[in-house]
Protein backbone atom coordinates (compact mmCIF):
# COMPACT_ATOMS: atom_id res chain seq x y z
CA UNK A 1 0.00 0.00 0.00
CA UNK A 2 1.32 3.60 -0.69
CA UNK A 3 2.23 5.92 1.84
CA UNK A 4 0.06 9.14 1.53
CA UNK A 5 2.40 11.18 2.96
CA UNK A 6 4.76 10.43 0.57
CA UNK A 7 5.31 13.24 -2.14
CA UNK A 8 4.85 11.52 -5.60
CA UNK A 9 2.93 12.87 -8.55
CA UNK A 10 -0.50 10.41 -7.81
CA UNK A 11 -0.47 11.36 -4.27
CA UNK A 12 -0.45 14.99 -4.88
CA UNK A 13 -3.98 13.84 -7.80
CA UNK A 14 -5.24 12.20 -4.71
CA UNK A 15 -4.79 15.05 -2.36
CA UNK A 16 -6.15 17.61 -5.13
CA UNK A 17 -9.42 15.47 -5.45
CA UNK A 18 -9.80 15.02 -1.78
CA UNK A 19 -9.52 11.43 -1.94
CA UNK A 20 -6.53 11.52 0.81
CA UNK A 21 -6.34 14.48 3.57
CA UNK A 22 -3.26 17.04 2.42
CA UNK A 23 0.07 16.30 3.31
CA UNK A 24 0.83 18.26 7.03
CA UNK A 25 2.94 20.70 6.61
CA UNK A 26 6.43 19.90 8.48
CA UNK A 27 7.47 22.18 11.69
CA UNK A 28 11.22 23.10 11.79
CA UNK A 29 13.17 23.86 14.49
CA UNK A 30 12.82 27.87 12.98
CA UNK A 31 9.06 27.26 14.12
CA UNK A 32 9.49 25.72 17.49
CA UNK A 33 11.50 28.43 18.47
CA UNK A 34 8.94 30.85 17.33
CA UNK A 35 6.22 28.96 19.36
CA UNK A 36 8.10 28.77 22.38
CA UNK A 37 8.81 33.04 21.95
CA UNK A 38 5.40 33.38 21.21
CA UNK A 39 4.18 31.60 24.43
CA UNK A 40 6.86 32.88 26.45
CA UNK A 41 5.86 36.74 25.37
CA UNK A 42 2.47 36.14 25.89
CA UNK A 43 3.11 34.12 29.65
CA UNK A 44 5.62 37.51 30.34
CA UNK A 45 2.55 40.30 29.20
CA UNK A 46 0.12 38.03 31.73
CA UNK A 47 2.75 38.07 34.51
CA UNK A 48 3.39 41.40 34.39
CA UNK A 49 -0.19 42.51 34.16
CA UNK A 50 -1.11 40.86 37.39
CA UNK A 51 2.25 41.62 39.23
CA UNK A 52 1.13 45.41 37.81
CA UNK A 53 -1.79 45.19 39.51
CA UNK A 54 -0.69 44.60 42.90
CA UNK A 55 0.63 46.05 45.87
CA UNK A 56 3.72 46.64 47.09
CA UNK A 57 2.97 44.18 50.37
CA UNK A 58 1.19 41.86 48.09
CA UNK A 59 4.24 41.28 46.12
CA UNK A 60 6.36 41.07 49.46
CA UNK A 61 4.26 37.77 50.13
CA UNK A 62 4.60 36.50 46.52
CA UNK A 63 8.93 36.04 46.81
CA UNK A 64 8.64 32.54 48.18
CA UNK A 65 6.64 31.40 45.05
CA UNK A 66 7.94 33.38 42.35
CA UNK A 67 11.25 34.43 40.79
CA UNK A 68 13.29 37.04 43.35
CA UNK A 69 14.64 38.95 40.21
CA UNK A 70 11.49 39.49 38.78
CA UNK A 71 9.62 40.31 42.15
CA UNK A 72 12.32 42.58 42.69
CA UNK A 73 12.55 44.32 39.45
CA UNK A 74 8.72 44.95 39.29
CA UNK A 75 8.51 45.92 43.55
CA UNK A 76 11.18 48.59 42.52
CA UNK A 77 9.36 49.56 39.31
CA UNK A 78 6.22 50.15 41.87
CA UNK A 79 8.10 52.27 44.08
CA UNK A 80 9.22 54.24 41.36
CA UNK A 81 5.57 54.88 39.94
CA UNK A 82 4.72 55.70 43.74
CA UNK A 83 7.33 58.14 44.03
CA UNK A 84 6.14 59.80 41.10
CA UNK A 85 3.02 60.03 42.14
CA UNK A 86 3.82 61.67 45.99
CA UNK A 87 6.33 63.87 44.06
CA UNK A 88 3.38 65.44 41.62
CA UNK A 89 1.62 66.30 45.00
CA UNK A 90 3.76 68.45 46.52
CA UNK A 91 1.71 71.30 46.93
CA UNK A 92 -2.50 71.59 47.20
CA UNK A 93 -2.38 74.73 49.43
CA UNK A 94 -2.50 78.91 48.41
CA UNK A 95 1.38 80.20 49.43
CA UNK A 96 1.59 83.53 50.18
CA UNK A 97 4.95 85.26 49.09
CA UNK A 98 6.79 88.34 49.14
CA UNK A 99 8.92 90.34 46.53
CA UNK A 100 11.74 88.72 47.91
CA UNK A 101 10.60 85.06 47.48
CA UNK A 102 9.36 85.67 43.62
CA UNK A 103 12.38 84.12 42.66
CA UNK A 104 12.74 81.70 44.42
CA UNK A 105 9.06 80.15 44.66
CA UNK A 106 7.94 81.29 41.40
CA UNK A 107 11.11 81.34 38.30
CA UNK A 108 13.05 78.85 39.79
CA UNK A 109 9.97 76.49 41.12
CA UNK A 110 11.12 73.46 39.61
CA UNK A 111 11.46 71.89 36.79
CA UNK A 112 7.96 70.68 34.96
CA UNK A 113 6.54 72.87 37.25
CA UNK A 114 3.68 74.93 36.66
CA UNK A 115 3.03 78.18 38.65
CA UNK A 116 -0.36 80.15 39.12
CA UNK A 117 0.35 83.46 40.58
CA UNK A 118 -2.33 86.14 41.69
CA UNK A 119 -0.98 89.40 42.34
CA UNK A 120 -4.20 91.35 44.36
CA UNK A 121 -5.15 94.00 47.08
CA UNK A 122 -7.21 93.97 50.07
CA UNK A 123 -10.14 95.51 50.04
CA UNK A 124 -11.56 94.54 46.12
CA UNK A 125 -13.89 92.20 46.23
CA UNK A 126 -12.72 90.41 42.69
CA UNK A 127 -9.44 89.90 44.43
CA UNK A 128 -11.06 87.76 47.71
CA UNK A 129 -13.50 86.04 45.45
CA UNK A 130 -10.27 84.71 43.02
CA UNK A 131 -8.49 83.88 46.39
CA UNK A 132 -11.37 81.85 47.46
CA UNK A 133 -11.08 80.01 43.54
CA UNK A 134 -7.46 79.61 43.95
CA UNK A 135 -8.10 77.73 47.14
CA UNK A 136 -10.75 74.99 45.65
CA UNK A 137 -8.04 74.81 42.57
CA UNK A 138 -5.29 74.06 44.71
CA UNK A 139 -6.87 71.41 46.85
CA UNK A 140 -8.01 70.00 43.47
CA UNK A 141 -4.82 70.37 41.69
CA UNK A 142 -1.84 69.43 44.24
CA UNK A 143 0.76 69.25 41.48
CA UNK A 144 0.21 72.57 40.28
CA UNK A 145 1.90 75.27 42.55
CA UNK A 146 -0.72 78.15 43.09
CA UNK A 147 0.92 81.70 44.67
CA UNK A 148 -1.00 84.91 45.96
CA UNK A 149 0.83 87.88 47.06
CA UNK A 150 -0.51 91.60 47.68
CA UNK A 151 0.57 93.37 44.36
CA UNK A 152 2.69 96.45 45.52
CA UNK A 153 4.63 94.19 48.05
CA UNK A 154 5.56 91.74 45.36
CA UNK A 155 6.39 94.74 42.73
CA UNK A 156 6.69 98.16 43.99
CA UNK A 157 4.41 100.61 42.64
CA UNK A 158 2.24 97.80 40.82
CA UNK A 159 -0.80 99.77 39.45
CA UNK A 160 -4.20 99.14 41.12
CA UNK A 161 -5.51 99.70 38.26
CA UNK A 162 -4.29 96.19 37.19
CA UNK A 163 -5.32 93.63 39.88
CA UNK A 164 -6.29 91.16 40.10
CA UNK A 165 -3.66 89.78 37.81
CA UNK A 166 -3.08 86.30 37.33
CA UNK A 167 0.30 84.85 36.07
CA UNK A 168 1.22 81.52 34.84
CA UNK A 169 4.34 80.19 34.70
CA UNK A 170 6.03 77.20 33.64
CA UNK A 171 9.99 75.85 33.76
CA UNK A 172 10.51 80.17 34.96
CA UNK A 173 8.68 81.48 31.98
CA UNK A 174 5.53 83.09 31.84
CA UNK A 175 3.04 81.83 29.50
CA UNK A 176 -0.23 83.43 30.34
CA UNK A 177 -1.30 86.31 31.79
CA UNK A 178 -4.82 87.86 32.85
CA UNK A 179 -4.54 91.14 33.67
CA UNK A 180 -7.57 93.30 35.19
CA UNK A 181 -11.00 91.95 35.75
CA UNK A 182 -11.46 92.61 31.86
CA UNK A 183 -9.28 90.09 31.02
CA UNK A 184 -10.70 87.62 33.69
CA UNK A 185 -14.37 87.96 32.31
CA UNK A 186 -15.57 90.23 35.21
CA UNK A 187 -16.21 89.72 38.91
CA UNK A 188 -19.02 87.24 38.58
CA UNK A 189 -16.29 84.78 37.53
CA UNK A 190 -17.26 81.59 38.81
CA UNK A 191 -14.51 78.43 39.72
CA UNK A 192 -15.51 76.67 36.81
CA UNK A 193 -14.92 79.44 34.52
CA UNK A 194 -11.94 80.26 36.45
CA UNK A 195 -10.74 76.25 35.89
CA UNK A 196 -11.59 76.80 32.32
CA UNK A 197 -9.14 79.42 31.66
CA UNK A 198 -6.35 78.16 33.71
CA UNK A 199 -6.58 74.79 31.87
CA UNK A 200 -6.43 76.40 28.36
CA UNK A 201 -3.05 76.87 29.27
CA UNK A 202 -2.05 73.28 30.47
CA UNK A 203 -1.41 74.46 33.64
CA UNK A 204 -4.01 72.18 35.52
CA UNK A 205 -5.29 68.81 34.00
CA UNK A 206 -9.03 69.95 34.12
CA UNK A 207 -11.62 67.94 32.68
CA UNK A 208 -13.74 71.43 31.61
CA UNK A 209 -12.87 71.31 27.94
CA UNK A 210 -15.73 73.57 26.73
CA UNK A 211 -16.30 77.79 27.99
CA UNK A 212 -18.86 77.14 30.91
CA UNK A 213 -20.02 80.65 29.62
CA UNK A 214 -21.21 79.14 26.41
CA UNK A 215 -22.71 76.58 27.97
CA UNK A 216 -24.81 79.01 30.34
CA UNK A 217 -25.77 81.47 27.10
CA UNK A 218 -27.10 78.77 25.67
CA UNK A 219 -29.04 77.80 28.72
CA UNK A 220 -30.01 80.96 28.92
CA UNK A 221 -31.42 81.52 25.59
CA UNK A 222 -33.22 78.49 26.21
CA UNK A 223 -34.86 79.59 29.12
CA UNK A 224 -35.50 83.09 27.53
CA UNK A 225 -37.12 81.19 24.29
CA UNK A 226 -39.62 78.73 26.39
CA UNK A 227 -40.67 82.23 28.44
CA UNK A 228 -41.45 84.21 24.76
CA UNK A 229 -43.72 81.00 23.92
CA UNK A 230 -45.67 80.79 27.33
CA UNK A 231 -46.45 84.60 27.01
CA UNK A 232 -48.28 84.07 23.79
């Protein structure tokens, strides 16, 4: 009797009219070795998701059962993200400086760090409602360094004229500022609105992408429209 896995001519007319199954195609040694590396890459992504996923104490209690380098490299790679994390929370309270701590706290904060300075003066109202707003920003927003300071003690002879002002600064340059109540939409400003604006400038991670302002006109107009058609 023939072999059918033997390649001759009348096998191959057999195998083409389905009369005998198709030769299996031969594994080398080039496709073992990309089995085993496929199963070994997708064993390492499982590992490391649920080693990811745990804590640092959790892991402590995993060394007796699982490979010390790899416990270690992933405990250390935990602590790092930790680290991180405590480092980018630094701050979450209103400083109050001087003219003679600008440089320090504000140009040379850090680097990667952003700085939201209000310059203001007792006795405006705008001024104590934005210091009330910069206190719900920076509990909300602990890696983002927020500054007050009365305007003429941080610059001599500062105009009134001009606060509030708000500066923003990042790696000791300033990229934004809002100076006057003009330029910070009037004193009905509201923390939202206030968010809004800082966060155009990637100062704060806010999740306020759109103008509350629109948002209210529009609500507005709404309201305004469903009056016009009751009156009639």
């Amino acid at each position: 009797m023939q072999n059918p896995n033997e390649d001759t001519e009348w096998n191959d007319v057999l195998r083409a009219k389905g009369i005998i199954p198709q030769k299996e195609k031969e594994i080398t040694e080039n496709d073992i070795v990309d089995m085993l590396e496929k199963t070994i890459e997708q064993k390492q992504k499982n590992h490391e998701k649920e080693l990811s996923e745990k804590t640092l104490d959790e892991l402590d209690e995993l060394e007796d059962s699982e490979d010390e380098a790899i416990l270690l490299e992933y405990r250390n790679k935990r602590i790092a993200e930790l680290k991180a994390l405590a480092s980018r929370r630094k701050f979450g309270n209103v400083l109050e400086i001087s003219g003679q701590d600008y440089i320090q706290e504000v140009t040379k904060a850090g680097e990667d760090i952003w700085v939201v300075l209000h310059l203001y003066s007792k006795g405006v109202p705008f001024c104590a409602l934005l210091n009330q707003h910069l206190n719900v920003l920076a509990a909300k927003f602990p890696h983002t360094k927020f500054i007050r300071s009365i305007a003429t003690t941080c610059i001599a002879n500062y105009p009134e004229r001009n606060v509030p002002t708000i500066f923003i600064y990042h790696n000791g340059k300033m990229i934004k500022q809002f100076i006057g109540a003009l330029d910070l939409n009037g004193p009905n400003l509201t923390v939202d609105e206030f968010e809004y604006m800082i966060g155009q400038t990637d100062a704060i991670e806010t999740k306020i992408k759109e103008d509350p302002r629109k948002a209210k006109a529009v609500q507005d107009k709404m309201f305004k429209d469903l009056a016009d058609t009751n009156d009639w």
